[in-house]
Structures are given as C-alpha cells and as structure tokens.
PDB file of N, CA and C in Angstrom:
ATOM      1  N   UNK A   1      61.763 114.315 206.285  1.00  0.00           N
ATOM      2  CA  UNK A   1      62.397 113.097 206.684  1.00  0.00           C
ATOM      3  C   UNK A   1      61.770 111.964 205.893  1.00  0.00           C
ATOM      4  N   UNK A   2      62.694 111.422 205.139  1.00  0.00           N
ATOM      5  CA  UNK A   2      62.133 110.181 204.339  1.00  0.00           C
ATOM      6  C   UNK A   2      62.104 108.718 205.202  1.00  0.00           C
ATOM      7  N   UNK A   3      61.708 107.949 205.861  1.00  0.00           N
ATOM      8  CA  UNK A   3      61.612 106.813 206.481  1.00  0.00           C
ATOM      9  C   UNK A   3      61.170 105.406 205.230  1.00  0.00           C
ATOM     10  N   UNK A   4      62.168 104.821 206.015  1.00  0.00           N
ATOM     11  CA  UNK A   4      61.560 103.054 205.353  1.00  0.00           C
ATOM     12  C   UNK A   4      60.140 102.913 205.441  1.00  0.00           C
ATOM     13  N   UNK A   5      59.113 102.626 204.468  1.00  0.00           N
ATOM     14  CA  UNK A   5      57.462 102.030 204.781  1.00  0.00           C
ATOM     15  C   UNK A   5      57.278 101.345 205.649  1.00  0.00           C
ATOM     16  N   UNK A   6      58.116 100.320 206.030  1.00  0.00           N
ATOM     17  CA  UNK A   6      58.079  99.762 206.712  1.00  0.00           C
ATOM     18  C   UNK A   6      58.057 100.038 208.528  1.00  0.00           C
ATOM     19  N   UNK A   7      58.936 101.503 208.665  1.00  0.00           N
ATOM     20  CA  UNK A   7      58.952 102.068 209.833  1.00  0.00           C
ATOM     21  C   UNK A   7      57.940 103.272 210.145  1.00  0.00           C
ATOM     22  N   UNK A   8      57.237 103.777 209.142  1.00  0.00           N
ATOM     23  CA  UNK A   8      56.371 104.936 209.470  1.00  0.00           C
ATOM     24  C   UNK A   8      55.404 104.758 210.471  1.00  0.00           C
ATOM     25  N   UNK A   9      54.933 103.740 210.919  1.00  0.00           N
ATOM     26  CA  UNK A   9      54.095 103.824 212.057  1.00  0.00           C
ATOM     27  C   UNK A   9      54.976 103.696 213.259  1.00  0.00           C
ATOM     28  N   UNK A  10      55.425 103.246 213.428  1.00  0.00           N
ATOM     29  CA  UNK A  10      56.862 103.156 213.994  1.00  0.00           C
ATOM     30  C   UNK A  10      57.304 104.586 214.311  1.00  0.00           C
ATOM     31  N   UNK A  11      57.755 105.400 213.811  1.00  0.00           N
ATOM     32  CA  UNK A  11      58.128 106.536 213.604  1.00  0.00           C
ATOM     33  C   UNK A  11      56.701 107.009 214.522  1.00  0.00           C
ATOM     34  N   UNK A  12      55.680 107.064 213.653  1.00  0.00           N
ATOM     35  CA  UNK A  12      54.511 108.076 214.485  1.00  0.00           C
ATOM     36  C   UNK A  12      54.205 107.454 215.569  1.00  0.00           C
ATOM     37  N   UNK A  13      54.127 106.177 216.014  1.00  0.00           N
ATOM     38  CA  UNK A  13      54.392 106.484 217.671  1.00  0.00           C
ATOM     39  C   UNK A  13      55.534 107.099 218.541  1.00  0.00           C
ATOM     40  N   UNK A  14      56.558 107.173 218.304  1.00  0.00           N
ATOM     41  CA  UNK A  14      57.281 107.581 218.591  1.00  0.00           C
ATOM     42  C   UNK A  14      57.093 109.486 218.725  1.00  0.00           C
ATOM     43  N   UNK A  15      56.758 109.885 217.602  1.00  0.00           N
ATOM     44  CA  UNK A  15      56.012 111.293 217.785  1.00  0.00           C
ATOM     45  C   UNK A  15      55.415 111.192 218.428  1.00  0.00           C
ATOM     46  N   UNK A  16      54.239 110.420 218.709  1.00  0.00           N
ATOM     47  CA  UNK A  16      52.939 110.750 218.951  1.00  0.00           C
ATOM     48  C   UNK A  16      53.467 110.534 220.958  1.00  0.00           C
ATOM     49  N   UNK A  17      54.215 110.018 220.848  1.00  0.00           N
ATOM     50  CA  UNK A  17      54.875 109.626 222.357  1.00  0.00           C
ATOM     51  C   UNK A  17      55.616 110.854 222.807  1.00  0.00           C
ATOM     52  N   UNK A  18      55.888 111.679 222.109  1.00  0.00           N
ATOM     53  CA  UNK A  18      56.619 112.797 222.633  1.00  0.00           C
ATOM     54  C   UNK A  18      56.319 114.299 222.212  1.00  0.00           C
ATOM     55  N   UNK A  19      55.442 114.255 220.954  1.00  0.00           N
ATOM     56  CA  UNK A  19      54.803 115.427 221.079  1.00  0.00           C
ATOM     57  C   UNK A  19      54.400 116.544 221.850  1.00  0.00           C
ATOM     58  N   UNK A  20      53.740 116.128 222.954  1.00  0.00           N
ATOM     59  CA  UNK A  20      53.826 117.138 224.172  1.00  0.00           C
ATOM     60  C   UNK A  20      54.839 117.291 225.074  1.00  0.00           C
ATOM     61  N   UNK A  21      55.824 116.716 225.308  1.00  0.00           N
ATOM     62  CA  UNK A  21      57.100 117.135 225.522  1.00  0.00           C
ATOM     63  C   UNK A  21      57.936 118.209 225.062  1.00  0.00           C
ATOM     64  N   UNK A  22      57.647 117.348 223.188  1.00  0.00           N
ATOM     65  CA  UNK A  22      58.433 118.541 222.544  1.00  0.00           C
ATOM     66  C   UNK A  22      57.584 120.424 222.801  1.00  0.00           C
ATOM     67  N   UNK A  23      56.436 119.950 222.585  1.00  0.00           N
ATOM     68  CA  UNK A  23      55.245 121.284 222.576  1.00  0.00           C
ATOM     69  C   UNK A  23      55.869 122.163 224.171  1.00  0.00           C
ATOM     70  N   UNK A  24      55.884 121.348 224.771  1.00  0.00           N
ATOM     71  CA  UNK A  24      56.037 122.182 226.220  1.00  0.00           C
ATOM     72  C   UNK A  24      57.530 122.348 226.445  1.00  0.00           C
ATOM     73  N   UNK A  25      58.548 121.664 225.486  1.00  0.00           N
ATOM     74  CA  UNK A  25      60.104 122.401 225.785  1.00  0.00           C
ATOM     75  C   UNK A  25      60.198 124.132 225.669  1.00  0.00           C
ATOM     76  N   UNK A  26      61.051 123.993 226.995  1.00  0.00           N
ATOM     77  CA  UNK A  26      61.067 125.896 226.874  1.00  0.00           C
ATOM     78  C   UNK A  26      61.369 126.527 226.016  1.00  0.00           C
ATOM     79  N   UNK A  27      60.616 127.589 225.651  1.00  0.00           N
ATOM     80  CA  UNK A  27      60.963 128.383 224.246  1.00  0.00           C
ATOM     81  C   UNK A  27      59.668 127.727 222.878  1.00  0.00           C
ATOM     82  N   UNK A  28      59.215 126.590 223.000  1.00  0.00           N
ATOM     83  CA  UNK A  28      58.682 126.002 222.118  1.00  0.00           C
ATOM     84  C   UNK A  28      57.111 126.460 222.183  1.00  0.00           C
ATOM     85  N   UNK A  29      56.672 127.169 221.042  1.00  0.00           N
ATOM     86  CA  UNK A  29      55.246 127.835 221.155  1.00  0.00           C
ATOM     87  C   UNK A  29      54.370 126.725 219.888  1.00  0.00           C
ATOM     88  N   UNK A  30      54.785 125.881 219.301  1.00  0.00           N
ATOM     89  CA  UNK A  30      53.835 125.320 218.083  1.00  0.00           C
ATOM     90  C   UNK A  30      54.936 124.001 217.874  1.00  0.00           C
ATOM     91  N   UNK A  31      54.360 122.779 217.528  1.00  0.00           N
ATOM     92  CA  UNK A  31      54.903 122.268 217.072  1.00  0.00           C
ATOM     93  C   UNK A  31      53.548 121.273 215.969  1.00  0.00           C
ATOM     94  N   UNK A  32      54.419 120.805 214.464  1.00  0.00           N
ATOM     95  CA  UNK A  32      52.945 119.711 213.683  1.00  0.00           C
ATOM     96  C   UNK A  32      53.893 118.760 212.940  1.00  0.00           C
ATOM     97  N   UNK A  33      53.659 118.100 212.559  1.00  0.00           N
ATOM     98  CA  UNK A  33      54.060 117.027 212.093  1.00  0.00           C
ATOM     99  C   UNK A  33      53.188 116.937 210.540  1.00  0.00           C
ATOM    100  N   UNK A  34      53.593 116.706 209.947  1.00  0.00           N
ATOM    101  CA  UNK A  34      53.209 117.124 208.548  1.00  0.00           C
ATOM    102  C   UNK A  34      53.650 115.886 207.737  1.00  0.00           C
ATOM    103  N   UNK A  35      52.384 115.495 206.611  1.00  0.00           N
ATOM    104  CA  UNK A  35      52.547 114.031 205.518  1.00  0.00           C
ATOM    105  C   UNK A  35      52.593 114.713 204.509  1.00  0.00           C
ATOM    106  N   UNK A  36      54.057 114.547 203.438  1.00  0.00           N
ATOM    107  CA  UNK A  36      53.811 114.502 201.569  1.00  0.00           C
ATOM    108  C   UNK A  36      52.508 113.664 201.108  1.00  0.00           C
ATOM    109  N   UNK A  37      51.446 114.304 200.988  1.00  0.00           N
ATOM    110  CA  UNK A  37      49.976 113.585 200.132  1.00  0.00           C
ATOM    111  C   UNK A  37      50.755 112.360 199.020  1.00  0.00           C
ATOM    112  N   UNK A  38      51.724 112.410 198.451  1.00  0.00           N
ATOM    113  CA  UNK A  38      52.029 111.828 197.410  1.00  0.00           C
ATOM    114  C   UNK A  38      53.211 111.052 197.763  1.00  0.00           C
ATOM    115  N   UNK A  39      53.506 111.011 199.038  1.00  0.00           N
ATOM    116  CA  UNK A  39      55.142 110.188 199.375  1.00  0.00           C
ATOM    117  C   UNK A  39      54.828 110.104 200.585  1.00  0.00           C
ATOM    118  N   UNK A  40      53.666 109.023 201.343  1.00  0.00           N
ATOM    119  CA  UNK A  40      53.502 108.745 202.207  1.00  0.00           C
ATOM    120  C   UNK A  40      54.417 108.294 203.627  1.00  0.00           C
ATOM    121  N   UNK A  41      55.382 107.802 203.039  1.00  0.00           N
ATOM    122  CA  UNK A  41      56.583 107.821 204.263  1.00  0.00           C
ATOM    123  C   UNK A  41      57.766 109.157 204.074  1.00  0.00           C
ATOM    124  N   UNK A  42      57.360 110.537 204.082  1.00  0.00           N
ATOM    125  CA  UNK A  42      57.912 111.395 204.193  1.00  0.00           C
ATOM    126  C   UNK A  42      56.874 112.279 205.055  1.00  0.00           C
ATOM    127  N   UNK A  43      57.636 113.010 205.899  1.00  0.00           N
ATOM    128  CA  UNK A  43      57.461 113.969 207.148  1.00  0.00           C
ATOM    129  C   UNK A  43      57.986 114.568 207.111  1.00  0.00           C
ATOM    130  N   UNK A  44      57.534 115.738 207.766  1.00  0.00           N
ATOM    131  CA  UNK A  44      58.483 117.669 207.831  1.00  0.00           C
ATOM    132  C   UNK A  44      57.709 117.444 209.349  1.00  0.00           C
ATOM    133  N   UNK A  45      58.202 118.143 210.424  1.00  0.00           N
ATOM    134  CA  UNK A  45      58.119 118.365 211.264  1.00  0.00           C
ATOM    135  C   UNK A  45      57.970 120.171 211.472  1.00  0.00           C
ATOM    136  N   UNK A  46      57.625 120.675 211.985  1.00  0.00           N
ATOM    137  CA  UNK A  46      56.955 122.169 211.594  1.00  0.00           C
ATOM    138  C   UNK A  46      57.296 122.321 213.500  1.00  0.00           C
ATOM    139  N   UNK A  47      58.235 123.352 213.543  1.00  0.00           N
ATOM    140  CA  UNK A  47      58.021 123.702 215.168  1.00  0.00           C
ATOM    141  C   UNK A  47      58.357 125.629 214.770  1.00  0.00           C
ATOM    142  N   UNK A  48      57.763 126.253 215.904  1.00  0.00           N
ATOM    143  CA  UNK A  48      58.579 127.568 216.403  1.00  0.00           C
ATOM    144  C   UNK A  48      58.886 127.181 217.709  1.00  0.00           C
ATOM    145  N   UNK A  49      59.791 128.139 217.433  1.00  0.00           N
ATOM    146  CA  UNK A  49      61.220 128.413 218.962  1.00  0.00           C
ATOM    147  C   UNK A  49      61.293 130.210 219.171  1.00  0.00           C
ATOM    148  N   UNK A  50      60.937 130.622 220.397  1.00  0.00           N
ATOM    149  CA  UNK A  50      61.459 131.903 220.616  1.00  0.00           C
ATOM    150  C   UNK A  50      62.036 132.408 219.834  1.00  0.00           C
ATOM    151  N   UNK A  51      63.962 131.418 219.878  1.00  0.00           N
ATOM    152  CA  UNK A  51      65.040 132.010 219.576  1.00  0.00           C
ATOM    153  C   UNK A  51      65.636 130.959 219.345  1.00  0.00           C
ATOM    154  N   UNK A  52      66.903 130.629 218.488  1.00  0.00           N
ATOM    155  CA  UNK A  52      67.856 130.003 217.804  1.00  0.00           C
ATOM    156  C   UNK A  52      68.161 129.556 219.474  1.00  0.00           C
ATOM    157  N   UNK A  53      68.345 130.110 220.206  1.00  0.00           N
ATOM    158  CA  UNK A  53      69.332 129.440 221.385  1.00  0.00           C
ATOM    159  C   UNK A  53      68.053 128.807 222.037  1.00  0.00           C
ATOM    160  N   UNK A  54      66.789 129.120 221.757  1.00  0.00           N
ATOM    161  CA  UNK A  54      65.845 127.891 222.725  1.00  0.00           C
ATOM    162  C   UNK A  54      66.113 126.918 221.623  1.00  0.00           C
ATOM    163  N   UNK A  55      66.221 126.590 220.539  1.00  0.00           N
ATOM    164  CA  UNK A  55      66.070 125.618 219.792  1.00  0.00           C
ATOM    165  C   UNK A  55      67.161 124.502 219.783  1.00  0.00           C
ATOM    166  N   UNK A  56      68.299 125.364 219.926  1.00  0.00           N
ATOM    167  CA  UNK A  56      69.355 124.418 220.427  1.00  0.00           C
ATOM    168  C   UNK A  56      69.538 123.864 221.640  1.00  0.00           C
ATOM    169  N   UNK A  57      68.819 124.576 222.631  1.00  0.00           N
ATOM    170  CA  UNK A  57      68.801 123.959 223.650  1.00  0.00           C
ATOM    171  C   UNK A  57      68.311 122.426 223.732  1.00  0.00           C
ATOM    172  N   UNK A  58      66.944 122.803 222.966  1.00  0.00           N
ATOM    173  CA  UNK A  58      66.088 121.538 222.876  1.00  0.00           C
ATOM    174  C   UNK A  58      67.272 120.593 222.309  1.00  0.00           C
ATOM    175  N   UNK A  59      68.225 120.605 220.933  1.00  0.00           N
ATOM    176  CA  UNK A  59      68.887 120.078 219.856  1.00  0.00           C
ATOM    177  C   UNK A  59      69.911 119.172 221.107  1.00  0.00           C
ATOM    178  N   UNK A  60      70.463 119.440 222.546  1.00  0.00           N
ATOM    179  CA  UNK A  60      71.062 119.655 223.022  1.00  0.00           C
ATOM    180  C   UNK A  60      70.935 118.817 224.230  1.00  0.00           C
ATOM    181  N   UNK A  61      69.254 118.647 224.740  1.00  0.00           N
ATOM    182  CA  UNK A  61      68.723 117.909 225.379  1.00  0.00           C
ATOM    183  C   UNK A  61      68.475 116.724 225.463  1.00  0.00           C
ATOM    184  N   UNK A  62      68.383 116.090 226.403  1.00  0.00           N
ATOM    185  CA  UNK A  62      68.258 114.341 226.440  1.00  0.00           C
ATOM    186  C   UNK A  62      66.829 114.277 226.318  1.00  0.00           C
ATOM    187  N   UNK A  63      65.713 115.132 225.794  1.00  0.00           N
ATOM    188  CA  UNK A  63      64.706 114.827 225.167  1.00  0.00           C
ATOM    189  C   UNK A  63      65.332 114.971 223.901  1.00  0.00           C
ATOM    190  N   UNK A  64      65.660 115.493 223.170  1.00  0.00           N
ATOM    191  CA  UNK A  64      65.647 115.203 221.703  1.00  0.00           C
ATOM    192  C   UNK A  64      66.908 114.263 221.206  1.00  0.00           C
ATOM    193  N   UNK A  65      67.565 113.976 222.280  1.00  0.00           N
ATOM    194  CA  UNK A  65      68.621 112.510 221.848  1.00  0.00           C
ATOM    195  C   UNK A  65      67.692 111.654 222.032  1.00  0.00           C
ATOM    196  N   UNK A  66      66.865 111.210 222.786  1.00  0.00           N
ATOM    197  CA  UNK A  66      65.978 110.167 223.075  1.00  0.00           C
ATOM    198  C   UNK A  66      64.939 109.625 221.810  1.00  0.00           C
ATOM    199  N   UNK A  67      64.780 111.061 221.515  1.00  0.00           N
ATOM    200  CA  UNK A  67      63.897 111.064 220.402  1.00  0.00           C
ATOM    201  C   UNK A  67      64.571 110.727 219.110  1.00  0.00           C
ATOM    202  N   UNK A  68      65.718 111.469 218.720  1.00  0.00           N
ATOM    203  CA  UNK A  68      66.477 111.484 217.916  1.00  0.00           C
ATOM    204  C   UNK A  68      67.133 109.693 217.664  1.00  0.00           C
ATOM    205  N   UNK A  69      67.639 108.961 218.706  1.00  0.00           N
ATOM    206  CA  UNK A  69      67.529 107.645 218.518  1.00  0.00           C
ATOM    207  C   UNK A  69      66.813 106.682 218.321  1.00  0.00           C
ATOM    208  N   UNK A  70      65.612 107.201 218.556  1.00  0.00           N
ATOM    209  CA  UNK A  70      64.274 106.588 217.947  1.00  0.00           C
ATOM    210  C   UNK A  70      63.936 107.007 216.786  1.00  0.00           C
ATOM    211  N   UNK A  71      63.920 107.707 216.171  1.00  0.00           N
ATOM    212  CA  UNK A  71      64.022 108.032 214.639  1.00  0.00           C
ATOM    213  C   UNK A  71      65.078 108.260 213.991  1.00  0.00           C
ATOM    214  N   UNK A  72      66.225 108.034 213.572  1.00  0.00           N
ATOM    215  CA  UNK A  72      67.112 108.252 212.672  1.00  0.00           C
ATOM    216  C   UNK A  72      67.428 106.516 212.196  1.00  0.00           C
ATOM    217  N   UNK A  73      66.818 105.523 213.204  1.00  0.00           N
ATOM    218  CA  UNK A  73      67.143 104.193 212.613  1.00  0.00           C
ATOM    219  C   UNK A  73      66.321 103.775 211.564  1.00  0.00           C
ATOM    220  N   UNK A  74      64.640 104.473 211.433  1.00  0.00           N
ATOM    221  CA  UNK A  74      63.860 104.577 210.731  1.00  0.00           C
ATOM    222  C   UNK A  74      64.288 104.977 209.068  1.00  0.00           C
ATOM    223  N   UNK A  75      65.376 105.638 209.257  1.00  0.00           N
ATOM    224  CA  UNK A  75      65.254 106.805 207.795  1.00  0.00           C
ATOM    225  C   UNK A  75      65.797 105.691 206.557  1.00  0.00           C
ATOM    226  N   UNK A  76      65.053 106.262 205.410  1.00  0.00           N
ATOM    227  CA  UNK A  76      65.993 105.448 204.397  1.00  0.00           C
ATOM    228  C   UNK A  76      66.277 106.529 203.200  1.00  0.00           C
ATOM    229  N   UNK A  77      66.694 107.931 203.847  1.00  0.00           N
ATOM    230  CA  UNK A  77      67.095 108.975 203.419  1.00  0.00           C
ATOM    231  C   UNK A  77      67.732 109.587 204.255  1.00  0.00           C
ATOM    232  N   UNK A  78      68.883 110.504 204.202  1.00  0.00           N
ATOM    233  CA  UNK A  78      69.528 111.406 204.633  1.00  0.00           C
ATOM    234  C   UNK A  78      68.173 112.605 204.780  1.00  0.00           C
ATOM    235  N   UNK A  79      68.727 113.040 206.291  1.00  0.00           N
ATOM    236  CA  UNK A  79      67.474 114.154 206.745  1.00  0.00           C
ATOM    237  C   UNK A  79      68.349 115.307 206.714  1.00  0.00           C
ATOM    238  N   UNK A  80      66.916 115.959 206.019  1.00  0.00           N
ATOM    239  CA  UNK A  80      67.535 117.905 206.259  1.00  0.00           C
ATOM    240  C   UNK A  80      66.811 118.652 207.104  1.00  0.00           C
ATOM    241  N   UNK A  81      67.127 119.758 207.124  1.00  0.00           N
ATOM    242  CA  UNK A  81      66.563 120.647 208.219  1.00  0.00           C
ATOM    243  C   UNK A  81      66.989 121.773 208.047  1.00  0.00           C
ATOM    244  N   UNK A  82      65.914 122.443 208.304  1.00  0.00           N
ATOM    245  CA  UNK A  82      66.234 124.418 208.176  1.00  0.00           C
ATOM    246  C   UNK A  82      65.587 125.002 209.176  1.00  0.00           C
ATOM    247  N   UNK A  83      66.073 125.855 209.377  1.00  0.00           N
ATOM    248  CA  UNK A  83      66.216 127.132 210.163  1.00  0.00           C
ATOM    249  C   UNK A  83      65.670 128.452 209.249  1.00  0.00           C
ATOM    250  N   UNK A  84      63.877 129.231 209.689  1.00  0.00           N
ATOM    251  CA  UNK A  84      63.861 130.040 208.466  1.00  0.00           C
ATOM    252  C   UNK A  84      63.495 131.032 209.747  1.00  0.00           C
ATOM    253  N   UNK A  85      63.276 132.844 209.192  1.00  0.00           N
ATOM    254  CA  UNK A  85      62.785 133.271 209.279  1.00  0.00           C
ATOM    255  C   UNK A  85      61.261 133.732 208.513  1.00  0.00           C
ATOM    256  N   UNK A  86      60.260 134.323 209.349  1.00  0.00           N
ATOM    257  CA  UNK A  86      59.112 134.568 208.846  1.00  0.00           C
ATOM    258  C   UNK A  86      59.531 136.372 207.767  1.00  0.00           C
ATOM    259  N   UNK A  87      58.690 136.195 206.443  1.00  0.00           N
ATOM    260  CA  UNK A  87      58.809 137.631 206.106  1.00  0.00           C
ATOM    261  C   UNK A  87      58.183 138.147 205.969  1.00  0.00           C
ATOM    262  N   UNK A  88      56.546 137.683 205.704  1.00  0.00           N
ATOM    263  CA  UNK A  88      55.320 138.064 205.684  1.00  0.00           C
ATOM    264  C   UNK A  88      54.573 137.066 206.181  1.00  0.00           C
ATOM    265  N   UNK A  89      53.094 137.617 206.633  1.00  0.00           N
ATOM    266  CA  UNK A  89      52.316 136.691 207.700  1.00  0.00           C
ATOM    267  C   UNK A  89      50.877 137.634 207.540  1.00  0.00           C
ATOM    268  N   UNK A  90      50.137 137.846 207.077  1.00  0.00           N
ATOM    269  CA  UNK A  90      48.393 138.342 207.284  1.00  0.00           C
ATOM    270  C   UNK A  90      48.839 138.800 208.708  1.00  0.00           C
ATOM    271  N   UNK A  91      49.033 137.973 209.596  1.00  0.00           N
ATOM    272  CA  UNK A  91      49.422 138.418 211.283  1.00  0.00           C
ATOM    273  C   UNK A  91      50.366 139.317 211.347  1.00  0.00           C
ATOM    274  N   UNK A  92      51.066 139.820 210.647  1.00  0.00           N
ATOM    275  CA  UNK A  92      51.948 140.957 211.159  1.00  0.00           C
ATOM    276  C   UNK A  92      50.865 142.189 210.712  1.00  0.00           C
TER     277      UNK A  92
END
C-alpha cells in the first residue's frame, strides 16, 4: 500500500489501533505490518487465515470496513493484494 507522506503516521495509528482486533479475528493466526527500507510510505500488511472463507469473512466485516475507511483516504496509489499459498517452509 503506497500512502501520501503526509498520511503515514496517520495510517499507523490507525493500525496500531486495530491490530489486535485484526490478530484475534476468527480464523486469524499472525498478522505484521511491514516498511519498504527504501519507500518509506509503502506497507504490505502480512496476515494468515485458516482458510479463504475466514479471510473473507474478516473482508466482509464491520471491522475491516471501519478499518478499510480509515485507510484507503490515505493512499496515493492504487492498492493490491494477494492471496498466496505456502510451498516450502524449513517448518514443513
């Protein structure tokens, strides 16, 4: 997510305000918030979900509209987002 400079703190309260919300939505085992070293107002957001249908749930919820209207006024980029599976992991 690319944000205006001007809104990035802005933005991280707003995380930082709902972080454990998001962490404790059902299905939700990890969530981090992540800085480009070199493009300081860009963020990746890093979560696991059980399953595609806990994730939409969350997508779906008046926690993540809440949230979601608090950050998308921030952006001064079009946001992407993926959906991956894991294929290797030391942990498997």
């Amino acid at each position: 997510m690319g944000f205006d400079p001007s809104q990035v703190n802005a933005f991280i309260a707003v995380f930082e305000q709902n972080k454990d919300k998001i962490q404790n939505f059902e299905g939700c085992s990890h969530v981090e918030l992540l800085r480009d070293i070199n493009q300081p107002n860009q963020f990746f957001t890093y979560s696991h979900w059980e399953s595609e249908k806990h994730l939409n749930n969350y997508r779906n919820s008046a926690l993540f509209k809440g949230v979601w209207a608090n950050t998308k006024n921030k952006f001064n980029q079009k946001p992407e987002a993926w959906s991956v599976e894991q294929v290797w992991s030391p942990d498997l």
